[in-house]
PDB file of N, CA and C in Angstrom:
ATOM      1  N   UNK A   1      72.055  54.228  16.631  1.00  0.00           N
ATOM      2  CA  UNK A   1      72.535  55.418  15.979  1.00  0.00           C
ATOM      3  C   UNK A   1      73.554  55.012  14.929  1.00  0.00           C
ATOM      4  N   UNK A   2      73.324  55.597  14.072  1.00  0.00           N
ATOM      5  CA  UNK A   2      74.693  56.104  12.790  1.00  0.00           C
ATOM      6  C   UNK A   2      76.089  55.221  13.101  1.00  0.00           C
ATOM      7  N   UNK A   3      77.043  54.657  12.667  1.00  0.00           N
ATOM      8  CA  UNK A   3      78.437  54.485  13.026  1.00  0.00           C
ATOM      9  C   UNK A   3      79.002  56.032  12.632  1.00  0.00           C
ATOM     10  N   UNK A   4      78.384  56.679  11.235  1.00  0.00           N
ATOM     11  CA  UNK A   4      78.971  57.807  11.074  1.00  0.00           C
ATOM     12  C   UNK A   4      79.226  58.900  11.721  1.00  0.00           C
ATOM     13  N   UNK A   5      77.888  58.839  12.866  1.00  0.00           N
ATOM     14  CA  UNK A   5      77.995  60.137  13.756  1.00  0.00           C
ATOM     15  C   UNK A   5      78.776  59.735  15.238  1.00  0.00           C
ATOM     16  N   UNK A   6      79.648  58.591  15.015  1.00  0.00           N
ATOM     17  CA  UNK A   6      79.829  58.279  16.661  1.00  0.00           C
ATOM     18  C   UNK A   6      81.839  58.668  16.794  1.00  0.00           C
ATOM     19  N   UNK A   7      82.168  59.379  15.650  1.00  0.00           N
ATOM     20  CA  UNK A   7      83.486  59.489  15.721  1.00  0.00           C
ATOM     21  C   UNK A   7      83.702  60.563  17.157  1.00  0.00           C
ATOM     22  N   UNK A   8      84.665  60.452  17.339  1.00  0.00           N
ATOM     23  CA  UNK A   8      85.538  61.154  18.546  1.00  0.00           C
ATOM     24  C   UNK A   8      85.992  62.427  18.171  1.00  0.00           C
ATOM     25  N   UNK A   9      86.201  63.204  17.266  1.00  0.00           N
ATOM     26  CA  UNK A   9      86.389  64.220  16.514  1.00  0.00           C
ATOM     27  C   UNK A   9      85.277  65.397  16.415  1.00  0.00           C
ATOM     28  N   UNK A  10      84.427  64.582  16.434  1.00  0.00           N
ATOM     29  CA  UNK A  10      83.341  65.717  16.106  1.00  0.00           C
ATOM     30  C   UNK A  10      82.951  66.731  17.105  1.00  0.00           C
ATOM     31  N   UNK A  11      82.701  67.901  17.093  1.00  0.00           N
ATOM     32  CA  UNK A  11      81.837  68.692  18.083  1.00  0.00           C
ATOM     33  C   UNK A  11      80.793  68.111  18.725  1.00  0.00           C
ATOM     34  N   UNK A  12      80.703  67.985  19.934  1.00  0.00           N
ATOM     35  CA  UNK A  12      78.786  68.150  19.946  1.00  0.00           C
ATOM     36  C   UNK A  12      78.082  69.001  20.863  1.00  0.00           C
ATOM     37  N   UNK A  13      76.583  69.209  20.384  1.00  0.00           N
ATOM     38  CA  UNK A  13      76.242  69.410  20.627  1.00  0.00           C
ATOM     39  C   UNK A  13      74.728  69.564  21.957  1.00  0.00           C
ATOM     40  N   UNK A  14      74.265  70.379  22.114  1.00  0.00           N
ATOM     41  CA  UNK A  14      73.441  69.675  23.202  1.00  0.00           C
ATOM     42  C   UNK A  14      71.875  69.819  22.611  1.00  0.00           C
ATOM     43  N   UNK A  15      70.881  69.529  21.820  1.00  0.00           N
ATOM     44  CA  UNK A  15      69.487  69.189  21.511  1.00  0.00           C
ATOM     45  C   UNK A  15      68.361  69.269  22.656  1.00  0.00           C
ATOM     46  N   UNK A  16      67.512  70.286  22.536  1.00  0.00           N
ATOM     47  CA  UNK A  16      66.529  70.091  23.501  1.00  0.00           C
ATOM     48  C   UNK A  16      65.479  69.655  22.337  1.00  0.00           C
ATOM     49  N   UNK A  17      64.565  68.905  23.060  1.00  0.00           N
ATOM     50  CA  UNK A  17      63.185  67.896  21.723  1.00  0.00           C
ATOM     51  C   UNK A  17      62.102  68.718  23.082  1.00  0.00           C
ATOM     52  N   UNK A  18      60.981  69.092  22.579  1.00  0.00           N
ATOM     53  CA  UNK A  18      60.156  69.182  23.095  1.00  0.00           C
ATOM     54  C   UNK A  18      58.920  68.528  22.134  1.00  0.00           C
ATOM     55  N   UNK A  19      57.878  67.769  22.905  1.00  0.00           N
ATOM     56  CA  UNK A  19      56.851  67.278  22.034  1.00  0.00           C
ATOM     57  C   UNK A  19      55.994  68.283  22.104  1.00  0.00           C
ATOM     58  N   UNK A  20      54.994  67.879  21.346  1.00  0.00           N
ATOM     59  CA  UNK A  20      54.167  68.624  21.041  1.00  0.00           C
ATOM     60  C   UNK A  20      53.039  69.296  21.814  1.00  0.00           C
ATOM     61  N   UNK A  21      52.638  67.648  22.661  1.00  0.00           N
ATOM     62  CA  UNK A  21      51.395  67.499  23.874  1.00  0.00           C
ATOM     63  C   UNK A  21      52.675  67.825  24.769  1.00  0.00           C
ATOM     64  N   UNK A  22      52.906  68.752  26.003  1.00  0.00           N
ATOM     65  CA  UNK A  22      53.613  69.025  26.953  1.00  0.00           C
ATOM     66  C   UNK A  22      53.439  67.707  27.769  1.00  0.00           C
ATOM     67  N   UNK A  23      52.103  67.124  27.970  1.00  0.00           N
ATOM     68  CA  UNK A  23      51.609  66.133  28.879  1.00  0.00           C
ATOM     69  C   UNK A  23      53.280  64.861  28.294  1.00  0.00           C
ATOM     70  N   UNK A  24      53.490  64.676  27.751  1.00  0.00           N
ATOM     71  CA  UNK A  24      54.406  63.718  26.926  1.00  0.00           C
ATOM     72  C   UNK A  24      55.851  64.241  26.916  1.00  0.00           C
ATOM     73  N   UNK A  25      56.293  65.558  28.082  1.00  0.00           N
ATOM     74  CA  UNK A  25      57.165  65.611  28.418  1.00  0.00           C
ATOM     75  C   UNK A  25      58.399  66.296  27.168  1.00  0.00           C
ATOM     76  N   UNK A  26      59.661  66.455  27.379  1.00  0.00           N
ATOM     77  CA  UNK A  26      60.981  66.960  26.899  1.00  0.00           C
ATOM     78  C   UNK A  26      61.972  66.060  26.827  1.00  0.00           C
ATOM     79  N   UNK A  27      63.047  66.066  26.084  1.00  0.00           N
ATOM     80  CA  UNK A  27      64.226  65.544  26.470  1.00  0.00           C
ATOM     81  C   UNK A  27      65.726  66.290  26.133  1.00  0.00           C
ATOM     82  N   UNK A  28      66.502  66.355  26.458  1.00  0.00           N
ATOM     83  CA  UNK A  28      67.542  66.825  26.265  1.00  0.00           C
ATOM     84  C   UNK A  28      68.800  65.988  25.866  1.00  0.00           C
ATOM     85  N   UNK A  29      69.449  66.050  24.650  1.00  0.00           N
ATOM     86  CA  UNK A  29      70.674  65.133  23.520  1.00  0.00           C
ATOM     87  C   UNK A  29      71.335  65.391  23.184  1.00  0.00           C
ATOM     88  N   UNK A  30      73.029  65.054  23.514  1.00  0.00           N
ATOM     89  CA  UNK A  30      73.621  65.320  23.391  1.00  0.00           C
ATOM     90  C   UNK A  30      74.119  64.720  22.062  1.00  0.00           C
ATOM     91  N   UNK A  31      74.813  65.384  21.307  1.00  0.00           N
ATOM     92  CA  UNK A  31      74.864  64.608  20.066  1.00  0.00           C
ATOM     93  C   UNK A  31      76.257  65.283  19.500  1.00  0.00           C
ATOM     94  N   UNK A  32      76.801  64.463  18.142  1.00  0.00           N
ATOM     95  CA  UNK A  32      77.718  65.298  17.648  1.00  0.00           C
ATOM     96  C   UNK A  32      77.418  66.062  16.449  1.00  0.00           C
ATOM     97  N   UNK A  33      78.117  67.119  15.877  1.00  0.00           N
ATOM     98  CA  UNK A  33      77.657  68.544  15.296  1.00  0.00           C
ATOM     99  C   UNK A  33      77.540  67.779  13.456  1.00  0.00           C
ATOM    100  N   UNK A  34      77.996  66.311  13.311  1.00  0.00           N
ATOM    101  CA  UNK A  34      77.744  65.763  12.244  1.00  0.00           C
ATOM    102  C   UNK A  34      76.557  64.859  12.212  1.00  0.00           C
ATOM    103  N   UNK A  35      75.672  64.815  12.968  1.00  0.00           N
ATOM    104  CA  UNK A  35      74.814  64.057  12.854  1.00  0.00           C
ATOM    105  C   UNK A  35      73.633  64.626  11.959  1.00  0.00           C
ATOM    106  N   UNK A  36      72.990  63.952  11.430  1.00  0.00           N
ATOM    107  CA  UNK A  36      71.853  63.931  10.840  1.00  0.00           C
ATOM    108  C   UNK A  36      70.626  63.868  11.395  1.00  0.00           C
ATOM    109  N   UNK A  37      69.332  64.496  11.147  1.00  0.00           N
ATOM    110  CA  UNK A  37      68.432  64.393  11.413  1.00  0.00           C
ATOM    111  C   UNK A  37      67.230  63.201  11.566  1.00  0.00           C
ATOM    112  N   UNK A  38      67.908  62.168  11.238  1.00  0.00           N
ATOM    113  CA  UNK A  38      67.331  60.587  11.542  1.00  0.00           C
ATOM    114  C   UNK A  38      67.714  60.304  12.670  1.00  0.00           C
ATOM    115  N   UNK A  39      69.489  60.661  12.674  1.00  0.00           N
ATOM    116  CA  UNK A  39      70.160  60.334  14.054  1.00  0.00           C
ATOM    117  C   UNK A  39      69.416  60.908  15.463  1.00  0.00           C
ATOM    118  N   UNK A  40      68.842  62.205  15.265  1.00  0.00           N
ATOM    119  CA  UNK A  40      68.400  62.360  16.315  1.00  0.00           C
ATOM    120  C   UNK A  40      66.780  61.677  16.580  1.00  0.00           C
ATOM    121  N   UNK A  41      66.180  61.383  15.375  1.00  0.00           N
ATOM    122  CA  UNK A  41      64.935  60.796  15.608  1.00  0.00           C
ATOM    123  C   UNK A  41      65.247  59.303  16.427  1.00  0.00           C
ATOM    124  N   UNK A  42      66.675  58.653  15.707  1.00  0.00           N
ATOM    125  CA  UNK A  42      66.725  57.466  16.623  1.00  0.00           C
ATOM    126  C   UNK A  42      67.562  57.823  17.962  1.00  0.00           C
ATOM    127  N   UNK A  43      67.495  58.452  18.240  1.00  0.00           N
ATOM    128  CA  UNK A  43      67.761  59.099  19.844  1.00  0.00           C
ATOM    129  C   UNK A  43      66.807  59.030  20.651  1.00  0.00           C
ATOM    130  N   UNK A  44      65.609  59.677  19.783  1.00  0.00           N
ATOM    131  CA  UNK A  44      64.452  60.042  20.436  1.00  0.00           C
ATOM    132  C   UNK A  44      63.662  58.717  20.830  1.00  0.00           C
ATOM    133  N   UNK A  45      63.731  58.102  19.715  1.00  0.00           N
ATOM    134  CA  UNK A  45      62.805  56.903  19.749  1.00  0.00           C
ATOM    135  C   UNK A  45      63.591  56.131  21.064  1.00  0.00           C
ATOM    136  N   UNK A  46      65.373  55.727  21.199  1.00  0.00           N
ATOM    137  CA  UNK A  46      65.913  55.250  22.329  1.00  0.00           C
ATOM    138  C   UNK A  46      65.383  55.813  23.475  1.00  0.00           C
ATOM    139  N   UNK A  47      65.441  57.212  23.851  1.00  0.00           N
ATOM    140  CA  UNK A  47      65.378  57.789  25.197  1.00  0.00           C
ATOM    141  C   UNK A  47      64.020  58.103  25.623  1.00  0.00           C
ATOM    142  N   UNK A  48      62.972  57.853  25.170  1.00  0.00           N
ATOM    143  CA  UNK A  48      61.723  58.556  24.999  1.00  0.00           C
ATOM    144  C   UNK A  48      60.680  57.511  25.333  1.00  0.00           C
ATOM    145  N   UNK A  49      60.298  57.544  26.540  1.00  0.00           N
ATOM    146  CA  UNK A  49      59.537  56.548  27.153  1.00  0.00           C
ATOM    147  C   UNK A  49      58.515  55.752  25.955  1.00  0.00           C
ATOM    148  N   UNK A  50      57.810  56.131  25.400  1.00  0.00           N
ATOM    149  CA  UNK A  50      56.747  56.108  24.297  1.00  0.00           C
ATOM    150  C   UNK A  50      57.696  55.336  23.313  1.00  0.00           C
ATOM    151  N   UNK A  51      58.588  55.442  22.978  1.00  0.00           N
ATOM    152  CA  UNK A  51      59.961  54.712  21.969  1.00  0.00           C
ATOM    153  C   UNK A  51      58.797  55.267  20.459  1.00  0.00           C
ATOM    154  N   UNK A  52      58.454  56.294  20.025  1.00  0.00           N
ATOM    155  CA  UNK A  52      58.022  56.468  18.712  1.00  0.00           C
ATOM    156  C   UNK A  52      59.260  56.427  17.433  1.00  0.00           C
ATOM    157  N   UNK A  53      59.117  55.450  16.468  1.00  0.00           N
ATOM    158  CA  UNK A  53      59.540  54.574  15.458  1.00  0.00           C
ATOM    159  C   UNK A  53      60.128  56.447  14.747  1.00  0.00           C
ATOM    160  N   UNK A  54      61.123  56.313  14.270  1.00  0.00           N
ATOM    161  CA  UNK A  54      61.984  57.892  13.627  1.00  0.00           C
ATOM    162  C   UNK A  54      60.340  58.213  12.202  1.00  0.00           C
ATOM    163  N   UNK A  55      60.040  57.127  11.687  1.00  0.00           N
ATOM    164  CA  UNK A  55      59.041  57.404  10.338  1.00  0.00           C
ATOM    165  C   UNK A  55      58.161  57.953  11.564  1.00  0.00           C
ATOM    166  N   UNK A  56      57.563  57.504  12.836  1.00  0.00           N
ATOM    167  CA  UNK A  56      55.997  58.316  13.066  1.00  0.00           C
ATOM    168  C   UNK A  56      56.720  59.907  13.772  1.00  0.00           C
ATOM    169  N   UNK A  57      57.903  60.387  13.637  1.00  0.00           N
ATOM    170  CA  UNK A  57      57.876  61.730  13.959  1.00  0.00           C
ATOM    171  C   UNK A  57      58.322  62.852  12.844  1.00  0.00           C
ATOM    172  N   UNK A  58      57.855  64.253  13.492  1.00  0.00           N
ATOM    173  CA  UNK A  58      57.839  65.340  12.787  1.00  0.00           C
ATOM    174  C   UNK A  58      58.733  66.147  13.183  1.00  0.00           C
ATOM    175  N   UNK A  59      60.046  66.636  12.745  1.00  0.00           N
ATOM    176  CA  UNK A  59      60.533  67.630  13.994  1.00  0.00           C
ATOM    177  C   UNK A  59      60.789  68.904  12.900  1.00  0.00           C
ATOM    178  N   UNK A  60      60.310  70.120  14.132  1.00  0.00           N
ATOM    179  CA  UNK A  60      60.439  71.072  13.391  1.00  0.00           C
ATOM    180  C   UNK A  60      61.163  72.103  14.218  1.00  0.00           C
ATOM    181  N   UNK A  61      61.904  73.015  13.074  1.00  0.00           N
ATOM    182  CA  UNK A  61      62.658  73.777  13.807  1.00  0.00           C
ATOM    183  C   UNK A  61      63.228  75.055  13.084  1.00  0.00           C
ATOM    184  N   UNK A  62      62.487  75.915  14.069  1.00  0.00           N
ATOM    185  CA  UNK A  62      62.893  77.879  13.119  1.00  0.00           C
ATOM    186  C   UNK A  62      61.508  77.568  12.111  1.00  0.00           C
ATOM    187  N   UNK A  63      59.943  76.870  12.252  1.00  0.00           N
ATOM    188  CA  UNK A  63      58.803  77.158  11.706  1.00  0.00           C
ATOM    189  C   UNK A  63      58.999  76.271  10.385  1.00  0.00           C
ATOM    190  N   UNK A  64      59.979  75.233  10.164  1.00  0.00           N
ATOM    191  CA  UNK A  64      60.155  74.142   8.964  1.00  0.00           C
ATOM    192  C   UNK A  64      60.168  72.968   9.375  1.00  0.00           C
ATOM    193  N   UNK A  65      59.829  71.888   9.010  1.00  0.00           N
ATOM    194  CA  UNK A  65      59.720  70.394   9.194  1.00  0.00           C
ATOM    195  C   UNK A  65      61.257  70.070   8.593  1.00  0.00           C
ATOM    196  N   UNK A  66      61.798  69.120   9.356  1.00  0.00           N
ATOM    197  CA  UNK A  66      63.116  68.864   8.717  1.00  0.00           C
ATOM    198  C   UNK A  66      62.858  67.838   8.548  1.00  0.00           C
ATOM    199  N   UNK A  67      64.293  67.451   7.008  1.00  0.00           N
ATOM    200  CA  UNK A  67      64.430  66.449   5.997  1.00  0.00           C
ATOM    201  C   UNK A  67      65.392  65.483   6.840  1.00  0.00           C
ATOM    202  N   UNK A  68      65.714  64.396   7.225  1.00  0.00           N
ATOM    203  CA  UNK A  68      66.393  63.296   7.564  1.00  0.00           C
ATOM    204  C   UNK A  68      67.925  63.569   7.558  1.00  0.00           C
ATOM    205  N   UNK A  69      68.045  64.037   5.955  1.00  0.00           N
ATOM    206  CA  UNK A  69      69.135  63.808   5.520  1.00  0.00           C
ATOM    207  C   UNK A  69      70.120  65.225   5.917  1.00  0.00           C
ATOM    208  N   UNK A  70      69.316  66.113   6.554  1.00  0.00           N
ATOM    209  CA  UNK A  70      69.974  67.391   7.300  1.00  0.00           C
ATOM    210  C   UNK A  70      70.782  66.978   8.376  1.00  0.00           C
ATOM    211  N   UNK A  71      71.800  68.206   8.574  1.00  0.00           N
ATOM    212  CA  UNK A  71      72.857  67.682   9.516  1.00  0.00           C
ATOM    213  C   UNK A  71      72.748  68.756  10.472  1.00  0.00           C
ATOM    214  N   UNK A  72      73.112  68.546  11.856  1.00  0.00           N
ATOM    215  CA  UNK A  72      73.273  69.428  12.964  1.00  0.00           C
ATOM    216  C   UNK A  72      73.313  70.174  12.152  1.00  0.00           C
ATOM    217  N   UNK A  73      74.580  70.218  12.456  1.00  0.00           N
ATOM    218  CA  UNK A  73      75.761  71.246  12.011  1.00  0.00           C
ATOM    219  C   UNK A  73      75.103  72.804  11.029  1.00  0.00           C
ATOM    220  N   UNK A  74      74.404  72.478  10.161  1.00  0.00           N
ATOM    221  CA  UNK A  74      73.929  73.196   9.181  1.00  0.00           C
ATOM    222  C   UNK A  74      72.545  73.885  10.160  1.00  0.00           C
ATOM    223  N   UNK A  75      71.807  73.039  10.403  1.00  0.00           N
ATOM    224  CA  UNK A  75      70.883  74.068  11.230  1.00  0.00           C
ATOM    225  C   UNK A  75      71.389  74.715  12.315  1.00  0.00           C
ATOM    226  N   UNK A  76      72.525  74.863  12.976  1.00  0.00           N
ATOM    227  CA  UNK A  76      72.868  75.538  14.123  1.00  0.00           C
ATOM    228  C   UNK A  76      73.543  76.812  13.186  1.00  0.00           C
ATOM    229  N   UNK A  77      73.617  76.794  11.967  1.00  0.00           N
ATOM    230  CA  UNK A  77      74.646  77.788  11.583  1.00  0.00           C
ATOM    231  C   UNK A  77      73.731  78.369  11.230  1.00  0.00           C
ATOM    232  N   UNK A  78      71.968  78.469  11.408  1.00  0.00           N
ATOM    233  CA  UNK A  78      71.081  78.997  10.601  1.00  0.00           C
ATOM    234  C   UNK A  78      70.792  79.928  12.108  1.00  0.00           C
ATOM    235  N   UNK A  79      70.939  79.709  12.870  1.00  0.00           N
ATOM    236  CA  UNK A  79      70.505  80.692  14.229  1.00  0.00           C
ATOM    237  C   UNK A  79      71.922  81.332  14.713  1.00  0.00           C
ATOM    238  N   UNK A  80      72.979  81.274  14.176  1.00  0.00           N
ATOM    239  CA  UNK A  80      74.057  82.049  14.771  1.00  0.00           C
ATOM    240  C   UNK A  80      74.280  83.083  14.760  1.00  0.00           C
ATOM    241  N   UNK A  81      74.589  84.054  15.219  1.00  0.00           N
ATOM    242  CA  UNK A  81      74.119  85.290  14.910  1.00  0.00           C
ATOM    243  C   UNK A  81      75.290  86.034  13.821  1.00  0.00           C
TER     244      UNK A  81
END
């Protein structure tokens, strides 16, 4: 992961990943509210039996494919009420 996202300061948050095939299971990530959307792909790829490389995934979220360079932080402020 990031050195950028590992400060002590930050919020975090908690990430549920669900794949796609259910057969291939969930995971749940805790992360901080500055991380980026690579950061969590290399989460995924760490915790995720299968270890899929951050380039072979897709993650989508609220019906959009997200860009890398997106941060928590900004998509959680898109579902707040």
């Amino acid at each position: 992961m990031a050195s950028s996202v590992t400060t002590s300061t930050a919020r975090r948050r908690t990430v549920y990943v669900r794949a796609v095939a259910d057969s291939l299971g969930s995971l749940t990530l805790d992360l901080p509210d500055d991380a980026f959307v690579l950061d969590i792909k290399e989460e995924i790829e760490t915790k995720h039996a299968l270890h899929p490389p951050p380039s072979a995934q897709k993650l989508v979220f609220a019906g959009r494919v997200l860009a890398n360079n997106e941060r928590l932080e900004a998509l959680a402020e898109r579902v707040r009420p």
